[in-house]
Every structure is written in structure tokens, then in C-alpha cells.
PDB file of N, CA and C in Angstrom:
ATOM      1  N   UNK A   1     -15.273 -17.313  50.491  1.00  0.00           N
ATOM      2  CA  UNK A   1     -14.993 -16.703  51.770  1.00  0.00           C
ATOM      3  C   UNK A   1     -14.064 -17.562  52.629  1.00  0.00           C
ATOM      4  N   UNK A   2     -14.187 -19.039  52.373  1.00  0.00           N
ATOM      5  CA  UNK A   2     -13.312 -19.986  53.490  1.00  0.00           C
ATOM      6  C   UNK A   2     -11.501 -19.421  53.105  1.00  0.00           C
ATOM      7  N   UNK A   3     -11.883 -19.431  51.856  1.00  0.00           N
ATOM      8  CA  UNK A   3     -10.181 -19.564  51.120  1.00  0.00           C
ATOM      9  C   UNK A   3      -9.595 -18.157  51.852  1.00  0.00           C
ATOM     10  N   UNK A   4     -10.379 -16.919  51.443  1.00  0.00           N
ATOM     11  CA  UNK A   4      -9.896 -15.834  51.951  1.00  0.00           C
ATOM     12  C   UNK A   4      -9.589 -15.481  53.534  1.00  0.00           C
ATOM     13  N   UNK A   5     -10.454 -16.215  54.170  1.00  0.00           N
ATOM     14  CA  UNK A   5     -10.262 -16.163  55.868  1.00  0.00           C
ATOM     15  C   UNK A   5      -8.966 -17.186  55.729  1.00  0.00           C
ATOM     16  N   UNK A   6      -9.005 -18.192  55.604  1.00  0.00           N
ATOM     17  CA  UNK A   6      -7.617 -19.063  55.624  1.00  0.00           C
ATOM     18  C   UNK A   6      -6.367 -18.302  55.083  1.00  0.00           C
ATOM     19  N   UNK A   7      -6.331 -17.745  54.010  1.00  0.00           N
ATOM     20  CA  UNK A   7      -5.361 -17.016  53.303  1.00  0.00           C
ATOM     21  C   UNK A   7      -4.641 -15.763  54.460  1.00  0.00           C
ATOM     22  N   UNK A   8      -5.859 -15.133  54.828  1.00  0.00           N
ATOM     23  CA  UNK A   8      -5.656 -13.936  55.658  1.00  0.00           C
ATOM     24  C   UNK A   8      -5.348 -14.169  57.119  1.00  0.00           C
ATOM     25  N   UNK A   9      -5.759 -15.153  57.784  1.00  0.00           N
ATOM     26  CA  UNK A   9      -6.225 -14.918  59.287  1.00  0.00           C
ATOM     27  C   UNK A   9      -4.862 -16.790  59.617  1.00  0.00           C
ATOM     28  N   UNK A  10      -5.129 -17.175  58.427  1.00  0.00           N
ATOM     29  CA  UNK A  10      -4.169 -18.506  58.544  1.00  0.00           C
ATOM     30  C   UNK A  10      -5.391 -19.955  59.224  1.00  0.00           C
ATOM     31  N   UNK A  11      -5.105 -21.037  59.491  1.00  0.00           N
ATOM     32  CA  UNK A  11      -6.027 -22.100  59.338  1.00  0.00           C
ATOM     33  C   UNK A  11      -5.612 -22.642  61.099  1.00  0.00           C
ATOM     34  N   UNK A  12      -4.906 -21.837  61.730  1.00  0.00           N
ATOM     35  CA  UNK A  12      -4.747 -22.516  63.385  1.00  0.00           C
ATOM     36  C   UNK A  12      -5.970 -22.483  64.107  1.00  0.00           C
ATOM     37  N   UNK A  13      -6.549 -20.808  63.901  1.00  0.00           N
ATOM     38  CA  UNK A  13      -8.502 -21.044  64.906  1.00  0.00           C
ATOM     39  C   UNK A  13      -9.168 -20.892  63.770  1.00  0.00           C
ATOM     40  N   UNK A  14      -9.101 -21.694  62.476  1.00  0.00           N
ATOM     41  CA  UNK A  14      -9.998 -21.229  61.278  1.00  0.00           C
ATOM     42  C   UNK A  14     -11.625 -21.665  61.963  1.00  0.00           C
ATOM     43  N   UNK A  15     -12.167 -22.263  62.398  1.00  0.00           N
ATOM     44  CA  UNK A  15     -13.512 -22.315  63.235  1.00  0.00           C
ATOM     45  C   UNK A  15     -14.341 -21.148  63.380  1.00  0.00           C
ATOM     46  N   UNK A  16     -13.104 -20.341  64.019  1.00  0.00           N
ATOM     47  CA  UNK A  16     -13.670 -19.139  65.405  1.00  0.00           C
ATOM     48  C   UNK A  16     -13.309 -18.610  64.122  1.00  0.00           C
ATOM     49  N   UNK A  17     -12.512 -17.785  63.439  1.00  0.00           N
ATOM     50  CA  UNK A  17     -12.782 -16.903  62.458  1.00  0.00           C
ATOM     51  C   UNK A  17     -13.477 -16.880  61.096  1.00  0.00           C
ATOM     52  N   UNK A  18     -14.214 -17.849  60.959  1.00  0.00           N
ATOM     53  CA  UNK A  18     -14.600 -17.912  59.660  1.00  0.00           C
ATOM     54  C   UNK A  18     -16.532 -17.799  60.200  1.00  0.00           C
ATOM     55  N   UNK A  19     -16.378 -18.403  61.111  1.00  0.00           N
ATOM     56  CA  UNK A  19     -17.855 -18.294  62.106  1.00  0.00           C
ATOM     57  C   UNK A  19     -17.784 -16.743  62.688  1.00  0.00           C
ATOM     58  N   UNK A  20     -16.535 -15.947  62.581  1.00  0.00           N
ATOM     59  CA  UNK A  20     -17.212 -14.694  63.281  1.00  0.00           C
ATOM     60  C   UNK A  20     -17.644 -14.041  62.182  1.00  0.00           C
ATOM     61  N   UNK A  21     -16.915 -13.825  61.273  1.00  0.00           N
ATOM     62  CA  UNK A  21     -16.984 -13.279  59.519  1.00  0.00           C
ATOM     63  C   UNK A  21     -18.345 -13.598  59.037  1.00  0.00           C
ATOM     64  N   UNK A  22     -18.766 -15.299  59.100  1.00  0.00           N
ATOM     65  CA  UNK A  22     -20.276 -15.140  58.472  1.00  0.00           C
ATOM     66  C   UNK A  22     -21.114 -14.655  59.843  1.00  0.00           C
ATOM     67  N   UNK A  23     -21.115 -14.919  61.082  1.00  0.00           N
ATOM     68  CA  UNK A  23     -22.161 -14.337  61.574  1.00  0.00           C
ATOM     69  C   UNK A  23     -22.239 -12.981  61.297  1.00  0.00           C
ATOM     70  N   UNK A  24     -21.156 -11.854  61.189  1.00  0.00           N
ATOM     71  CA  UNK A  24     -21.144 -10.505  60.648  1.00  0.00           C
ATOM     72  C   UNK A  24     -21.890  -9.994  59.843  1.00  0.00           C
ATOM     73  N   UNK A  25     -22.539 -10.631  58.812  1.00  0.00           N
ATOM     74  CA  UNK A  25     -23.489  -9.930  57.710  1.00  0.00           C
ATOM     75  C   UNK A  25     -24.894 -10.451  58.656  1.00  0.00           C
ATOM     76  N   UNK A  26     -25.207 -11.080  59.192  1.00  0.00           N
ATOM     77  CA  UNK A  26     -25.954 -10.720  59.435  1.00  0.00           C
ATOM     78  C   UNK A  26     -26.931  -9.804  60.390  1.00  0.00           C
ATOM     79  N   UNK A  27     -25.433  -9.711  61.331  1.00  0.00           N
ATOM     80  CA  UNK A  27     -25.704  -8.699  62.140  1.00  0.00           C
ATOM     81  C   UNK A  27     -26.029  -7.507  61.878  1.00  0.00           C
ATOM     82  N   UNK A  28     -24.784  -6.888  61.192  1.00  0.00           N
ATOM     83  CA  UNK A  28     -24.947  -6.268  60.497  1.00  0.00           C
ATOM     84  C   UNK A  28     -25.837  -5.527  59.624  1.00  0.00           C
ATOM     85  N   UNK A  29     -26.593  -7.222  58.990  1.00  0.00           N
ATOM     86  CA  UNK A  29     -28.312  -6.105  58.882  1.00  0.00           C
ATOM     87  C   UNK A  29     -28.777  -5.948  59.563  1.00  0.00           C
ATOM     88  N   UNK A  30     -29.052  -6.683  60.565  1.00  0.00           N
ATOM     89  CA  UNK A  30     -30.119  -6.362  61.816  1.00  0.00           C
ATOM     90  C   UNK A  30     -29.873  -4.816  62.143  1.00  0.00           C
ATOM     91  N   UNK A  31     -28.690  -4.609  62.390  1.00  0.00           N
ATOM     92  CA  UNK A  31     -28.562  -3.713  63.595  1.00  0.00           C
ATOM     93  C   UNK A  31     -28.802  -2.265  62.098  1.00  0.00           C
ATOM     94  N   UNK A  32     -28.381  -2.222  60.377  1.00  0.00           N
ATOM     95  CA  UNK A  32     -28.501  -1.492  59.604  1.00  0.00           C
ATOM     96  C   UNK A  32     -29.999  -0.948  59.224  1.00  0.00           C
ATOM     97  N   UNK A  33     -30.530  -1.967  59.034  1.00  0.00           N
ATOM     98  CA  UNK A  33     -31.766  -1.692  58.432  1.00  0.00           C
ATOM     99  C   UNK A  33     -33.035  -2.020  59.528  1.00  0.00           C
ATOM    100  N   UNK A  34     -32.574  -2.611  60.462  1.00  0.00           N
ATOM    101  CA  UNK A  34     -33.610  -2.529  61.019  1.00  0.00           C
ATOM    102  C   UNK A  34     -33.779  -1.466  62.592  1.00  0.00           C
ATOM    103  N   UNK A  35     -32.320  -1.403  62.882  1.00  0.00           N
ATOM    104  CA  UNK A  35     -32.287  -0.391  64.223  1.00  0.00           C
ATOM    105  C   UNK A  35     -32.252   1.347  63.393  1.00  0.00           C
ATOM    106  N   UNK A  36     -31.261   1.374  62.624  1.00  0.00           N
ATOM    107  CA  UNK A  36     -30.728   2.256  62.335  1.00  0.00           C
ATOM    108  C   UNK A  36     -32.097   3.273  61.181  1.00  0.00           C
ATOM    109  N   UNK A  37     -32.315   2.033  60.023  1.00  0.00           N
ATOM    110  CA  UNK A  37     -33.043   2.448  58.835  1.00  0.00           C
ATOM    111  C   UNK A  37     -34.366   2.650  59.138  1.00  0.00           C
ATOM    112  N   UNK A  38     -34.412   1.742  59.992  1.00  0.00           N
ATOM    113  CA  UNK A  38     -36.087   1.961  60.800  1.00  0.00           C
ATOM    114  C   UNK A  38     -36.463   2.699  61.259  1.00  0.00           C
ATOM    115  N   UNK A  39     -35.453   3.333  62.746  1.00  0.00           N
ATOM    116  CA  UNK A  39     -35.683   4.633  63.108  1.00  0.00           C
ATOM    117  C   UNK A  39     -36.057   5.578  61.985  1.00  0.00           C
ATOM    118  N   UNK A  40     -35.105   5.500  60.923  1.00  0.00           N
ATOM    119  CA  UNK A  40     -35.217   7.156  60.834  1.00  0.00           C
ATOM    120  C   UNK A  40     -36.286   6.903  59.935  1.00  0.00           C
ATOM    121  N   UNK A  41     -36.686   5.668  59.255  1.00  0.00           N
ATOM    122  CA  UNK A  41     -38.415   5.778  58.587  1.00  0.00           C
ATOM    123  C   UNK A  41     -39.398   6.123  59.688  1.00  0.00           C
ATOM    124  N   UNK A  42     -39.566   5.427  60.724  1.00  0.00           N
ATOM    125  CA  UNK A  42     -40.099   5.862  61.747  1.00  0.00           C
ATOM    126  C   UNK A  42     -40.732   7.531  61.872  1.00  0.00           C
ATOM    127  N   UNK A  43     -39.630   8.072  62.103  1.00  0.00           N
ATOM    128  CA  UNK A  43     -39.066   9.626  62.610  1.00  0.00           C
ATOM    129  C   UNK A  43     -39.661   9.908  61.271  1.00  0.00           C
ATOM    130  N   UNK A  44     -39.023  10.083  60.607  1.00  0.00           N
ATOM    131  CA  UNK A  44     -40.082  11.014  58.599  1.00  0.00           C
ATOM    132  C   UNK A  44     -41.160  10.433  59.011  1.00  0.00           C
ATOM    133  N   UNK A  45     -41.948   9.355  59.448  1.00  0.00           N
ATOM    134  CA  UNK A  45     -43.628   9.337  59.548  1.00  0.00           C
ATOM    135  C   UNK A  45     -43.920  10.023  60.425  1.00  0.00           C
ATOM    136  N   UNK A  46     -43.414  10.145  61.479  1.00  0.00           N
ATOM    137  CA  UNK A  46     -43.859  10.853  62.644  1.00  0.00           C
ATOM    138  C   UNK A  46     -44.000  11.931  62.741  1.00  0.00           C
ATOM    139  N   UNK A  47     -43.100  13.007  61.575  1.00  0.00           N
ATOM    140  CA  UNK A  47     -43.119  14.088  61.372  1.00  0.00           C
ATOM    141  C   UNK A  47     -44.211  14.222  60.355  1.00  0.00           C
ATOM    142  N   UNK A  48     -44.984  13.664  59.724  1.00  0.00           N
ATOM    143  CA  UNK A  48     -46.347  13.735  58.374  1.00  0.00           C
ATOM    144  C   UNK A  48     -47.518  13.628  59.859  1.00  0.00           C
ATOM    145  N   UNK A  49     -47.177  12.785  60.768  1.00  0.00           N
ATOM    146  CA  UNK A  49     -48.637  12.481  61.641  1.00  0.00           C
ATOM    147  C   UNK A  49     -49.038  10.941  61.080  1.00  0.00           C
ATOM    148  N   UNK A  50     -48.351  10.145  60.177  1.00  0.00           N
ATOM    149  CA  UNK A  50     -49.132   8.610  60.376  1.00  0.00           C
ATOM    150  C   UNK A  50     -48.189   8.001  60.645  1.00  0.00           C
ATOM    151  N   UNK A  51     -49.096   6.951  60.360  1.00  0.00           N
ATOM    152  CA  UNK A  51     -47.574   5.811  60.498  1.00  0.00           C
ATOM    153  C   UNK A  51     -47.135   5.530  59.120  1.00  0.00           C
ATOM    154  N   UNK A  52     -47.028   5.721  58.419  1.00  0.00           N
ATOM    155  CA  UNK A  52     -46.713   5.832  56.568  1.00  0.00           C
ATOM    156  C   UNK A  52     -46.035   6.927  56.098  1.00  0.00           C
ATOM    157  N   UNK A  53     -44.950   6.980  55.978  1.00  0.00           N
ATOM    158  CA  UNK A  53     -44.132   8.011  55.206  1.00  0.00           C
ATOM    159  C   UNK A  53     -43.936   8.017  53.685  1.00  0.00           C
ATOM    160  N   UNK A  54     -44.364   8.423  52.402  1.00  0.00           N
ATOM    161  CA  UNK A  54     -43.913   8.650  51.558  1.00  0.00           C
ATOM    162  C   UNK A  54     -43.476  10.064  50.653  1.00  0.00           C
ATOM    163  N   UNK A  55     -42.562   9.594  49.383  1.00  0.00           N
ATOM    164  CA  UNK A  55     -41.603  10.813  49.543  1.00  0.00           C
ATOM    165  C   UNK A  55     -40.199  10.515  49.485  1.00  0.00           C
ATOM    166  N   UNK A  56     -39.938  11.364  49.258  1.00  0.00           N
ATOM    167  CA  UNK A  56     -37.938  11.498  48.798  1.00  0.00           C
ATOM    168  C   UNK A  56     -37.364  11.745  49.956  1.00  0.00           C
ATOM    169  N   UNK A  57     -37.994  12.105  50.871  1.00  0.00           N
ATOM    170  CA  UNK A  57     -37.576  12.562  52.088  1.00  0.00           C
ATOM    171  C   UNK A  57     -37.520  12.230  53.232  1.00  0.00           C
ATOM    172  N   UNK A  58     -38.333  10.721  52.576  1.00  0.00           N
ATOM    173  CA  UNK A  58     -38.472   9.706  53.713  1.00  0.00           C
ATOM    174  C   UNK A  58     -36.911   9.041  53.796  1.00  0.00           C
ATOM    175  N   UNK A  59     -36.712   8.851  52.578  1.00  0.00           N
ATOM    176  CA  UNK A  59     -35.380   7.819  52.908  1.00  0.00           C
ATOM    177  C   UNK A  59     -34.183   8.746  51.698  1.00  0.00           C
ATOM    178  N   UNK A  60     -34.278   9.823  51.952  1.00  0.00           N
ATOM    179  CA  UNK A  60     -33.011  10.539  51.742  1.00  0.00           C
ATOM    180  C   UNK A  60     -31.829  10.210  52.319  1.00  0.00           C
ATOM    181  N   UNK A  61     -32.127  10.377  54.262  1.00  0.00           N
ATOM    182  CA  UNK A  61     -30.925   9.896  55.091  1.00  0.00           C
ATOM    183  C   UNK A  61     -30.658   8.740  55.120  1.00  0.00           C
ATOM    184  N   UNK A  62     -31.575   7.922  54.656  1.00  0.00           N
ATOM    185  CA  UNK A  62     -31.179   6.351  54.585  1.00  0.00           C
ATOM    186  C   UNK A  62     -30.260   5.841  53.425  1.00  0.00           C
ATOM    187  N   UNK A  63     -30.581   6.551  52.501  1.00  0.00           N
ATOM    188  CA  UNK A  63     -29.573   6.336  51.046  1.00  0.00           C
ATOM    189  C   UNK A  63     -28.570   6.546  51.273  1.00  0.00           C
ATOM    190  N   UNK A  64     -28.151   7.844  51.910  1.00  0.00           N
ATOM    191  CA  UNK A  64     -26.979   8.539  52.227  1.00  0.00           C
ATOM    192  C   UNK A  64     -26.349   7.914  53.471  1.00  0.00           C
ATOM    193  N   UNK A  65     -26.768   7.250  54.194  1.00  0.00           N
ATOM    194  CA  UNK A  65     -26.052   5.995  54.915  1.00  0.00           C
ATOM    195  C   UNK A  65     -25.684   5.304  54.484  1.00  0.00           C
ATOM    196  N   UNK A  66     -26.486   4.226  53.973  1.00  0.00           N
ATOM    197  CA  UNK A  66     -25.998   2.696  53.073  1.00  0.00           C
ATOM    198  C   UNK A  66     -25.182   3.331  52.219  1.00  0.00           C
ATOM    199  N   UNK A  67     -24.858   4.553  51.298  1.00  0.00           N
ATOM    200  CA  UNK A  67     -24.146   4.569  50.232  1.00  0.00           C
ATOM    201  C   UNK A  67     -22.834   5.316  51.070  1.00  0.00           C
ATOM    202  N   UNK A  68     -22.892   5.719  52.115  1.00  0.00           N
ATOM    203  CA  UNK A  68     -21.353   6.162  52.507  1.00  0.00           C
ATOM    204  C   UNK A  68     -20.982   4.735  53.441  1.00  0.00           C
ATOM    205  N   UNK A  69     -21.739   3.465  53.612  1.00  0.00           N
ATOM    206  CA  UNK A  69     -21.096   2.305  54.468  1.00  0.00           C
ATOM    207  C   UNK A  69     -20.557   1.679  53.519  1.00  0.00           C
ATOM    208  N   UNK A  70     -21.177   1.659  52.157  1.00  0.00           N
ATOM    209  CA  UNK A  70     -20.628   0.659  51.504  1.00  0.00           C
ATOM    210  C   UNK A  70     -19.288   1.704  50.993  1.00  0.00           C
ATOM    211  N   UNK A  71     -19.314   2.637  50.243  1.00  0.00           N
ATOM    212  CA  UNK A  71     -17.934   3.680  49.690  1.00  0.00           C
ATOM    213  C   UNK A  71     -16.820   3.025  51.053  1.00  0.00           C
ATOM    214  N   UNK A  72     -17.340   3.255  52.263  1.00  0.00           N
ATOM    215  CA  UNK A  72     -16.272   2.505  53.573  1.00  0.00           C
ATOM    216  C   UNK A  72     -16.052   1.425  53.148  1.00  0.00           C
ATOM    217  N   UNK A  73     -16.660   0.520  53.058  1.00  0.00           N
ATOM    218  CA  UNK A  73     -16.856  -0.541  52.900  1.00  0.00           C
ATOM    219  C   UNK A  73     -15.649  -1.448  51.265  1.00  0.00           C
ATOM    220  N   UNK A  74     -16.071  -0.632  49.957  1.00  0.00           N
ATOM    221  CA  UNK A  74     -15.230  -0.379  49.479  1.00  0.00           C
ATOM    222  C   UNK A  74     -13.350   0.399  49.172  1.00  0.00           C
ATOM    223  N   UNK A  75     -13.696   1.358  50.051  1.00  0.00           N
ATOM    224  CA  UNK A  75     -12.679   1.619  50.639  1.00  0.00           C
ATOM    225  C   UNK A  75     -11.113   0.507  51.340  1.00  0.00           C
ATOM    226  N   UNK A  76     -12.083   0.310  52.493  1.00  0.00           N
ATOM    227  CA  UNK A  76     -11.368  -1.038  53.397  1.00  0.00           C
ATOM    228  C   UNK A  76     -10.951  -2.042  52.299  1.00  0.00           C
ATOM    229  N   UNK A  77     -11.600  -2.438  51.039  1.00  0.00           N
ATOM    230  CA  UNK A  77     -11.415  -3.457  50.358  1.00  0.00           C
ATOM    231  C   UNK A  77      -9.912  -3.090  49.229  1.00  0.00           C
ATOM    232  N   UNK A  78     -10.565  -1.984  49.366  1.00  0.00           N
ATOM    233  CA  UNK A  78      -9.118  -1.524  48.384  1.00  0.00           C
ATOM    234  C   UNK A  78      -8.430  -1.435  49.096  1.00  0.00           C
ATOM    235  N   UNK A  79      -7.607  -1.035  50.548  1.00  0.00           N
ATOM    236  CA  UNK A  79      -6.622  -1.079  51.023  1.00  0.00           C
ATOM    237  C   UNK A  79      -6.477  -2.349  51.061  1.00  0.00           C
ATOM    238  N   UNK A  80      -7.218  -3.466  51.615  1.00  0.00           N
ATOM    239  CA  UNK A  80      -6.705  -4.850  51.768  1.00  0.00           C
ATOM    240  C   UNK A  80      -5.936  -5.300  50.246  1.00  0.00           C
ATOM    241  N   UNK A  81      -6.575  -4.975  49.082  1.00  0.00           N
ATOM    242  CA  UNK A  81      -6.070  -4.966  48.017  1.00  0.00           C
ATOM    243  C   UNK A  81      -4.595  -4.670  47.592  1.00  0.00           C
ATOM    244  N   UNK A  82      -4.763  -3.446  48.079  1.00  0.00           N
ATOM    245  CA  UNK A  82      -3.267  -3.052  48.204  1.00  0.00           C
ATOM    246  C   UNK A  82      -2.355  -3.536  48.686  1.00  0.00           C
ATOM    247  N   UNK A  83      -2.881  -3.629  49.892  1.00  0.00           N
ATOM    248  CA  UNK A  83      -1.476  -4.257  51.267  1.00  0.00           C
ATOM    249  C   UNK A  83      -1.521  -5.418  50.966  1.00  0.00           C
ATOM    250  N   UNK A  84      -1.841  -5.787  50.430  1.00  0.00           N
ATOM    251  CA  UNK A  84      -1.677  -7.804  50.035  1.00  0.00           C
ATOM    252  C   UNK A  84      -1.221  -8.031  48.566  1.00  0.00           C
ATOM    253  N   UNK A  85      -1.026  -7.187  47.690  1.00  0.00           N
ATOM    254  CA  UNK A  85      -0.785  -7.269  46.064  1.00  0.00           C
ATOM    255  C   UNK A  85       0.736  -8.063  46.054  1.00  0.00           C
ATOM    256  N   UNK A  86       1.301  -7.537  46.828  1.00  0.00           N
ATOM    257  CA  UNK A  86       2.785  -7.965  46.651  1.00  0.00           C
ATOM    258  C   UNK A  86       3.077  -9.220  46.837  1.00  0.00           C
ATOM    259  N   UNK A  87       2.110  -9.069  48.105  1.00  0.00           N
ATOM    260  CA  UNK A  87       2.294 -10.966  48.801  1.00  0.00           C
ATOM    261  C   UNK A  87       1.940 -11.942  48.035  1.00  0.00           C
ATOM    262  N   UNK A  88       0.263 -11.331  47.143  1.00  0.00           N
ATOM    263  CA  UNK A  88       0.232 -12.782  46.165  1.00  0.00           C
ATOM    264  C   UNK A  88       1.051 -12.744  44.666  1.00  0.00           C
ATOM    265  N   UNK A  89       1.407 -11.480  44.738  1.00  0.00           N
ATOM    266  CA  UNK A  89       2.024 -11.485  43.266  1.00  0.00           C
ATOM    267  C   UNK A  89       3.687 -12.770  43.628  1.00  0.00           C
ATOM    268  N   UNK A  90       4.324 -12.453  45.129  1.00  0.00           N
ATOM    269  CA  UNK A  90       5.192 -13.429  45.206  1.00  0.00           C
ATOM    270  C   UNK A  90       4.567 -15.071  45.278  1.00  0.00           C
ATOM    271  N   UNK A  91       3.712 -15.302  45.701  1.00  0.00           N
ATOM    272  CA  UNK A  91       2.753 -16.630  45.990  1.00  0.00           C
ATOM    273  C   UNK A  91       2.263 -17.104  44.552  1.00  0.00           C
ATOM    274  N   UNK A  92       2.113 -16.529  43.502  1.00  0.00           N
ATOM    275  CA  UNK A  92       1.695 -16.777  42.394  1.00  0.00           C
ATOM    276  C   UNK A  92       3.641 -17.257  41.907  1.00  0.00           C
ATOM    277  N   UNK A  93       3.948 -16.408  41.670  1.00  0.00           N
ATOM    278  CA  UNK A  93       5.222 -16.118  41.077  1.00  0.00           C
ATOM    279  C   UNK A  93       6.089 -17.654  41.750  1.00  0.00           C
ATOM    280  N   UNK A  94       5.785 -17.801  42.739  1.00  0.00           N
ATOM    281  CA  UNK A  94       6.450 -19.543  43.563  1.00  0.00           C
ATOM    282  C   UNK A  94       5.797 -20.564  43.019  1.00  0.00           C
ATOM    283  N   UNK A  95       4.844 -20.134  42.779  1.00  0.00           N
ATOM    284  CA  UNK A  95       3.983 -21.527  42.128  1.00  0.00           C
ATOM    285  C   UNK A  95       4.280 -21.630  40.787  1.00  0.00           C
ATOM    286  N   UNK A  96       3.908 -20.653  39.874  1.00  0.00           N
ATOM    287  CA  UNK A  96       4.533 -20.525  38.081  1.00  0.00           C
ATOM    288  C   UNK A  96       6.281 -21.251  38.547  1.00  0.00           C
ATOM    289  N   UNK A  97       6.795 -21.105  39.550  1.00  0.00           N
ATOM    290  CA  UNK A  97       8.013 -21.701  39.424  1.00  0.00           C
ATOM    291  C   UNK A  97       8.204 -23.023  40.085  1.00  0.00           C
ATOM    292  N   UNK A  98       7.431 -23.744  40.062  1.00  0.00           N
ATOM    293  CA  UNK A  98       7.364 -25.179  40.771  1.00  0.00           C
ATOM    294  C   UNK A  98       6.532 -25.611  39.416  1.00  0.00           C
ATOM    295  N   UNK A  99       5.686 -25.056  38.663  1.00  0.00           N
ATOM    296  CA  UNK A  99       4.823 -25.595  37.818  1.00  0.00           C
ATOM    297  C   UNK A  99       5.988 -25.921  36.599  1.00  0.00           C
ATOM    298  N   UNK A 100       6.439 -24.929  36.824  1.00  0.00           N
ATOM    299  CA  UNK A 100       7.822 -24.852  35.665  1.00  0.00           C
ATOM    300  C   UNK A 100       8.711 -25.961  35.841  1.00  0.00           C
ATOM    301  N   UNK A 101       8.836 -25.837  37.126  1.00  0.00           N
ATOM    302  CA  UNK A 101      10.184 -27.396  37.645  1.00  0.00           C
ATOM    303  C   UNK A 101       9.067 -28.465  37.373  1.00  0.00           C
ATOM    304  N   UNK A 102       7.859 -28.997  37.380  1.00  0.00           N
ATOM    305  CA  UNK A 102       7.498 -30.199  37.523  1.00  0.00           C
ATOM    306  C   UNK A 102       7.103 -30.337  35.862  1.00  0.00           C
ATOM    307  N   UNK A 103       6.864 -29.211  35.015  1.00  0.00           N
ATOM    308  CA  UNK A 103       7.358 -29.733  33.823  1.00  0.00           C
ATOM    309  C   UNK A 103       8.541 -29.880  33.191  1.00  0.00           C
ATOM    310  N   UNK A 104       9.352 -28.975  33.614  1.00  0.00           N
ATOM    311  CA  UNK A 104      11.345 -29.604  32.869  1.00  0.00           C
ATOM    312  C   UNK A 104      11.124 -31.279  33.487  1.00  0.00           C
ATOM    313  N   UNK A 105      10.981 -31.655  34.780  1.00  0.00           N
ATOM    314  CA  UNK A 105      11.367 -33.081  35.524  1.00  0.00           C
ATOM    315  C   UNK A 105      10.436 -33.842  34.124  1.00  0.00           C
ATOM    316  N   UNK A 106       9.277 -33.846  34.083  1.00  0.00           N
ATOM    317  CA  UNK A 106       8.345 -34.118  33.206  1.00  0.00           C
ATOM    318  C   UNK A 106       9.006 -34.798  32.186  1.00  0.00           C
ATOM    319  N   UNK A 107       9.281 -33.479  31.272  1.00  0.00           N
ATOM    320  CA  UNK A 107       9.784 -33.696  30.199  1.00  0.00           C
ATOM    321  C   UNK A 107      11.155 -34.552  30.295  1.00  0.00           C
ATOM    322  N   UNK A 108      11.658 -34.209  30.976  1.00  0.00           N
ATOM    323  CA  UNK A 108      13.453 -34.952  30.935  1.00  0.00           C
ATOM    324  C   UNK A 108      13.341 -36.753  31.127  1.00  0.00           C
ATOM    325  N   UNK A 109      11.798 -36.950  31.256  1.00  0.00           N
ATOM    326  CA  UNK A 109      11.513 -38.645  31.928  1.00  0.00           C
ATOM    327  C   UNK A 109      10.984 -38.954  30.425  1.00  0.00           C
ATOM    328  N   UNK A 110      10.739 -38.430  29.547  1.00  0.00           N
ATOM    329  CA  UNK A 110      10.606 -38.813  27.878  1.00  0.00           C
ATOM    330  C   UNK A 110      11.732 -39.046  27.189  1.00  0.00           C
TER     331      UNK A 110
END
């Protein structure tokens, strides 16, 4: 994760962005599974009359959340994928050509 925040965001406030990125997952659950996922377990018990919900129907809407955040989630990753392919394919492609010059120099000192 350090390499990729540095890569992406650059290393001038690497501190403040690499500290906002990890505090993010965990927010993230908090506010997923426990505001969001909770309620609606909550709500399916409340509708049976206990406090215990079981059943397919308890966490139907909950599946169907987490699995359309992460498809987002995946999503976002493939565009970053995209919009950045070129950049490292040139960043790779500079380096294979310095690796190349520091072996011709190499060799030519034999």
C-alpha cells in the first residue's frame, strides 16, 4: 500500500495520505457492517417479534449491498488500471533501458 500511495498521490504529504487511506478501511467497516448491516438485521428481527432473526431473508439485503460495494469497488480498480497502464508500461520500458545501458557499460569494462 506505501508503494502505491507514493506512486499515485507522489511522496511531498506522503504522511497525510497514506494515514488517510489506512484509516479508511476501517471506517469503512464501522460505518458498513455495523451502522448500515446492523440496521437492517435489526429491522428483519423486528419484523419476526425477537431479537433473533433467522432465514434467507434476514440478510438477503445485506448480501446484495456488500456484493454491489465491492463490484464498485472493483470497478474503481479497473479504471485506475486502465488510466495508469500506459504510464507504467513507459516507467517499466525506462528502466529495461537503463538496465540495458548499465550492462553494455558493464560489459565494455571486461
Amino acid at each position: 500500500m506505501p508503494t502505491i500511495a507514493s506512486e499515485v498521490f507522489g511522496v511531498l504529504h506522503f504522511g497525510t495520505i497514506f494515514n488517510t487511506i489506512t484509516i479508511a478501511g476501517p471506517i469503512g467497516s464501522y460505518v458498513m457492517y455495523v451502522r448500515v448491516i446492523g440496521s437492517i438485521y435489526d429491522r428483519e428481527a423486528a419484523r419476526g417479534g425477537t431479537e433473533y432473526c433467522t432465514g434467507t431473508h434476514c440478510f438477503r439485503l445485506s448480501f446484495l449491498i456488500v456484493a454491489f460495494s465491492t463490484f464498485v469497488g472493483f470497478m474503481i480498480a479497473r479504471g485506475l488500471f486502465i488510466l495508469t497502464r500506459r504510464l507504467y508500461e513507459q516507467i517499466v520500458s525506462r528502466r529495461m533501458e537503463d538496465v540495458a545501458e548499465l550492462i553494455s557499460v558493464a560489459m565494455g569494462w571486461w
